[in-house]
N, C-alpha and C. Protein backbone atom coordinates (compact mmCIF):
# COMPACT_ATOMS: atom_id res chain seq x y z
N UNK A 1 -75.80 -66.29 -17.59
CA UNK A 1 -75.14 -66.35 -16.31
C UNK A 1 -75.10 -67.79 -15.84
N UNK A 2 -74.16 -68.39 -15.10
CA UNK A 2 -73.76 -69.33 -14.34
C UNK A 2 -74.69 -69.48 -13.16
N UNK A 3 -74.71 -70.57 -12.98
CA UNK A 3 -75.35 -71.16 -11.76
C UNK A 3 -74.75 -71.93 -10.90
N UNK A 4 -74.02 -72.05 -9.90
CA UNK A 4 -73.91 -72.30 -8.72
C UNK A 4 -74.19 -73.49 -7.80
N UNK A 5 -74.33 -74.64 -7.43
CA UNK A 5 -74.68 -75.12 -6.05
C UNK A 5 -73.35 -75.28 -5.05
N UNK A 6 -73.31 -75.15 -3.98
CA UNK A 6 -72.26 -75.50 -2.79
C UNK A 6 -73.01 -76.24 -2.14
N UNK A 7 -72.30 -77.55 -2.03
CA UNK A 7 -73.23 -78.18 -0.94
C UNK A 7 -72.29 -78.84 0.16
N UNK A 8 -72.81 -79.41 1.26
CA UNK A 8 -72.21 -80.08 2.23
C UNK A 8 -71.64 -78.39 3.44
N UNK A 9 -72.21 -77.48 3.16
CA UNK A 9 -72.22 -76.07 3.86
C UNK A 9 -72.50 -76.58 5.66
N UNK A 10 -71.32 -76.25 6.63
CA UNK A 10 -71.72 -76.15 7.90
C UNK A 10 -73.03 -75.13 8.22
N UNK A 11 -73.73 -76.01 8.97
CA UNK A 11 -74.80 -74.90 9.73
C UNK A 11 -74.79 -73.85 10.23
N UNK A 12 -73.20 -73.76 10.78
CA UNK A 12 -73.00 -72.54 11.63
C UNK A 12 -73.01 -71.34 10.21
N UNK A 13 -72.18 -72.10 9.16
CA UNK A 13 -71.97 -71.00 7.92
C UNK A 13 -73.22 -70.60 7.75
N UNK A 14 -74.21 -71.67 7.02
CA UNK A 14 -75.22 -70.90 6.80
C UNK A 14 -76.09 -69.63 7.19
N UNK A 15 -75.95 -69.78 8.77
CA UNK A 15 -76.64 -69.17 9.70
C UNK A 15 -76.21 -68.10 9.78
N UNK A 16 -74.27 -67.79 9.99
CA UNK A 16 -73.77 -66.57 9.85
C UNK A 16 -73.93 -66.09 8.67
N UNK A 17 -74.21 -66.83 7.21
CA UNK A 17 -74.49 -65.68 6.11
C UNK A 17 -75.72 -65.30 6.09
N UNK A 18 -76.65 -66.05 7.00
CA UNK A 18 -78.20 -65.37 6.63
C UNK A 18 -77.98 -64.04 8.08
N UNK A 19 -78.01 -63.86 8.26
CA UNK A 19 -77.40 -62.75 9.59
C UNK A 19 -76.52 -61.82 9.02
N UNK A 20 -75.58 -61.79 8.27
CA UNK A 20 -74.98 -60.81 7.24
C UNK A 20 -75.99 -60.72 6.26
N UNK A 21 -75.86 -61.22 5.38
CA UNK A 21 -77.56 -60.27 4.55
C UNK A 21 -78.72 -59.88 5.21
N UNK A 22 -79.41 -60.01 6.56
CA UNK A 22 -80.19 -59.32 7.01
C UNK A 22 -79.80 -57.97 7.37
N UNK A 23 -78.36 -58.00 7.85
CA UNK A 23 -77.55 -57.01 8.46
C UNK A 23 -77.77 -55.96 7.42
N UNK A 24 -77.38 -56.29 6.30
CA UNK A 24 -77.11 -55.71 4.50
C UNK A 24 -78.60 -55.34 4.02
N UNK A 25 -79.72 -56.11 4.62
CA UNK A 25 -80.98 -56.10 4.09
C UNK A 25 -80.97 -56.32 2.41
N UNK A 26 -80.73 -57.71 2.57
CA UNK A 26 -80.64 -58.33 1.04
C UNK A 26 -80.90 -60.03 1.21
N UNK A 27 -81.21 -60.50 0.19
CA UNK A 27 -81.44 -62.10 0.62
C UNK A 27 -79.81 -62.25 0.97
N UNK A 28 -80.18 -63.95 1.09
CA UNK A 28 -78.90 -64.70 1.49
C UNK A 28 -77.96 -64.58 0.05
N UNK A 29 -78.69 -64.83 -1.15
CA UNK A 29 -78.22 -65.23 -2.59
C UNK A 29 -77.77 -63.94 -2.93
N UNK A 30 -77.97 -63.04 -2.89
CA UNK A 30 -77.38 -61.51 -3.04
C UNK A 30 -75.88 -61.39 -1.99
N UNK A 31 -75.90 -61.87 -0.72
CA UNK A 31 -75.11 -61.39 0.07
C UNK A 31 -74.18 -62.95 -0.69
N UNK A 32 -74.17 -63.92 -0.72
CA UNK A 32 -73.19 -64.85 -1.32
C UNK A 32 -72.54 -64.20 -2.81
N UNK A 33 -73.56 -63.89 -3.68
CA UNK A 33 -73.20 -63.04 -4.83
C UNK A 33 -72.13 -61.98 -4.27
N UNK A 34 -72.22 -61.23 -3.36
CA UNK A 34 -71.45 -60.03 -3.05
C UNK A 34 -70.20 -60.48 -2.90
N UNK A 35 -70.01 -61.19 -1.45
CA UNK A 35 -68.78 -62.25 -0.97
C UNK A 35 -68.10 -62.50 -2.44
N UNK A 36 -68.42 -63.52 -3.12
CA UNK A 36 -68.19 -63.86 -4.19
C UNK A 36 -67.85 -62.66 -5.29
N UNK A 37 -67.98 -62.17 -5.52
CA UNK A 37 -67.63 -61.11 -6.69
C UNK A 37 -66.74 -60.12 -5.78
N UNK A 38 -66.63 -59.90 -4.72
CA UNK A 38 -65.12 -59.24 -3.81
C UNK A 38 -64.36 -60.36 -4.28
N UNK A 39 -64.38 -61.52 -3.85
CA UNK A 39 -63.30 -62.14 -3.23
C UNK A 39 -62.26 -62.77 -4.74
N UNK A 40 -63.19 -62.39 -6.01
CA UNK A 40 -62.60 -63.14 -7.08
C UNK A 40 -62.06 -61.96 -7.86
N UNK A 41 -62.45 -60.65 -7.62
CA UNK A 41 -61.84 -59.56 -7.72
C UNK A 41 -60.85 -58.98 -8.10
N UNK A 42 -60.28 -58.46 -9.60
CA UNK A 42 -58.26 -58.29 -9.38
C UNK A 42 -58.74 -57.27 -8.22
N UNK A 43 -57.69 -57.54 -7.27
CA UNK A 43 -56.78 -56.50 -6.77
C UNK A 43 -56.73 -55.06 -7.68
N UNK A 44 -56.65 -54.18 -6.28
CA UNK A 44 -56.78 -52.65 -6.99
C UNK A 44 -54.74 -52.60 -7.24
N UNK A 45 -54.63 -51.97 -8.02
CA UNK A 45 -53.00 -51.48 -8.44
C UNK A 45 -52.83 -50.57 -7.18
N UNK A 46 -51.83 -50.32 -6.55
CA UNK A 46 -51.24 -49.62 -5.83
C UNK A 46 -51.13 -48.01 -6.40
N UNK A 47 -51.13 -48.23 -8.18
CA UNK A 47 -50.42 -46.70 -8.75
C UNK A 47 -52.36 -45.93 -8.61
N UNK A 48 -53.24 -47.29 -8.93
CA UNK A 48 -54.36 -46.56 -8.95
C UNK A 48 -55.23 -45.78 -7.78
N UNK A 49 -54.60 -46.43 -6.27
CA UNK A 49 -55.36 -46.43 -5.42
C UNK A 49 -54.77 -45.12 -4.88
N UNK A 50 -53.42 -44.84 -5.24
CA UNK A 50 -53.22 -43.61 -5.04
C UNK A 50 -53.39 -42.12 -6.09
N UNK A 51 -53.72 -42.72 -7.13
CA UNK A 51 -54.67 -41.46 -7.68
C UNK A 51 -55.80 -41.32 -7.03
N UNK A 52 -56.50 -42.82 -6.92
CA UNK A 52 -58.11 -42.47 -5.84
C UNK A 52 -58.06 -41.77 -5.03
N UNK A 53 -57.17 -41.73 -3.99
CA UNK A 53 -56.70 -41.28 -2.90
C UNK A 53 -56.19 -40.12 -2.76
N UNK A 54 -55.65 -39.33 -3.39
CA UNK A 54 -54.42 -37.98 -3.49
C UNK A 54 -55.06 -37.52 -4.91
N UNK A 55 -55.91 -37.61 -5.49
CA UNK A 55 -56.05 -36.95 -7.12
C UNK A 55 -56.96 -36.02 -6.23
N UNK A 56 -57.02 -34.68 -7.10
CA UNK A 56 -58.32 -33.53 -6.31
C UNK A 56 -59.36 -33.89 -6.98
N UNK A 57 -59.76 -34.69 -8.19
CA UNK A 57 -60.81 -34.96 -9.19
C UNK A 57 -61.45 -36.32 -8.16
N UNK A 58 -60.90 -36.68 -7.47
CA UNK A 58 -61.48 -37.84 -6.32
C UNK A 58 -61.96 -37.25 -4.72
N UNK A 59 -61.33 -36.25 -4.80
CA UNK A 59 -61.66 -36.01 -3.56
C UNK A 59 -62.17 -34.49 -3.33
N UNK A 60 -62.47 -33.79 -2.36
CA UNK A 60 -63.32 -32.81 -2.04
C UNK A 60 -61.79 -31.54 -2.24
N UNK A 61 -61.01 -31.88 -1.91
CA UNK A 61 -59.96 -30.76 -1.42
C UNK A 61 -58.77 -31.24 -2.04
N UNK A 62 -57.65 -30.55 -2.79
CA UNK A 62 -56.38 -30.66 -2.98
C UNK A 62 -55.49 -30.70 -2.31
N UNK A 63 -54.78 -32.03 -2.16
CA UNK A 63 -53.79 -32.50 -0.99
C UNK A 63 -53.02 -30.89 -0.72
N UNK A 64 -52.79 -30.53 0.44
CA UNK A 64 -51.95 -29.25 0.64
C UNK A 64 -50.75 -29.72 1.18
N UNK A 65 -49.86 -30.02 0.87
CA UNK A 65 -48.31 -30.03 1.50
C UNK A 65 -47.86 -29.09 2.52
N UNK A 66 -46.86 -29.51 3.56
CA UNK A 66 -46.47 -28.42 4.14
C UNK A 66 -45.00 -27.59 3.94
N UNK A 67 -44.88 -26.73 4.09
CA UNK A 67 -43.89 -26.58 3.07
C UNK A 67 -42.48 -26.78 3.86
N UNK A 68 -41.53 -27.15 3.29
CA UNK A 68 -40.52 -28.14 3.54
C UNK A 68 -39.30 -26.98 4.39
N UNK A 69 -38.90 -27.75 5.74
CA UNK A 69 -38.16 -27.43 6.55
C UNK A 69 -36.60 -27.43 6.07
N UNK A 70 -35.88 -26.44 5.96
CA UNK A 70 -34.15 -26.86 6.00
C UNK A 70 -33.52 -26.40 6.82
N UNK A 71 -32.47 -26.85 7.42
CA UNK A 71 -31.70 -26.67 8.03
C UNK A 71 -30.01 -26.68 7.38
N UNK A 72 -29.34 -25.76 8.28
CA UNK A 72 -28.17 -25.63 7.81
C UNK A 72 -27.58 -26.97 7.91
N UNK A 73 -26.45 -27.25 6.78
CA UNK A 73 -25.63 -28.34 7.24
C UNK A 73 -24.53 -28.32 7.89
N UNK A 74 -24.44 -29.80 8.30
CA UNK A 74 -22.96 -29.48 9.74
C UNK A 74 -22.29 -29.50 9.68
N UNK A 75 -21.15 -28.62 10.28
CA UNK A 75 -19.73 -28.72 10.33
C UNK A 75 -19.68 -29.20 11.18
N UNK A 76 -17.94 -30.23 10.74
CA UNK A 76 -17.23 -30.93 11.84
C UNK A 76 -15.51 -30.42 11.78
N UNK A 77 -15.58 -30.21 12.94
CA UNK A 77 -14.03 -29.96 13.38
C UNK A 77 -12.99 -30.64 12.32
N UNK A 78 -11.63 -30.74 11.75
CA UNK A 78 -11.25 -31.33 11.06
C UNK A 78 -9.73 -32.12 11.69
């Protein structure tokens, strides 16, 4: 594994990431690890996030549709 330094870090940063990993209850180096491994992340696919989302093997219940309204079509005077 890789190793890391950032330096020249504002104080205020520091301070707000040690306050998010307490929040998380994790060191600071865990909660930078986290940040870091989101943010470099692919992107989820759109086709996948909606299997996550709408598949019944993901979720508790099978999407139920409602079943589809028609109406007559219109006549117009001629």
């Amino acid at each position: 594994m890789a190793n890391l330094s950032v330096r020249n870090l504002d104080d205020e940063i520091v301070a707000n990431l040690r306050v998010r990993a307490a929040r998380h209850g994790v060191s600071m180096e865990e909660e930078i690890r986290h940040i870091l491994r989101d943010a470099a992340a692919t992107p989820e696919r759109l086709g996948d996030l909606a299997v996550r989302l709408f598949s019944p093997a993901y979720g508790e219940e099978e999407l139920v549709l409602p079943e589809r309204q028609t109406s007559d079509p219109v006549e117009f005077p001629e």
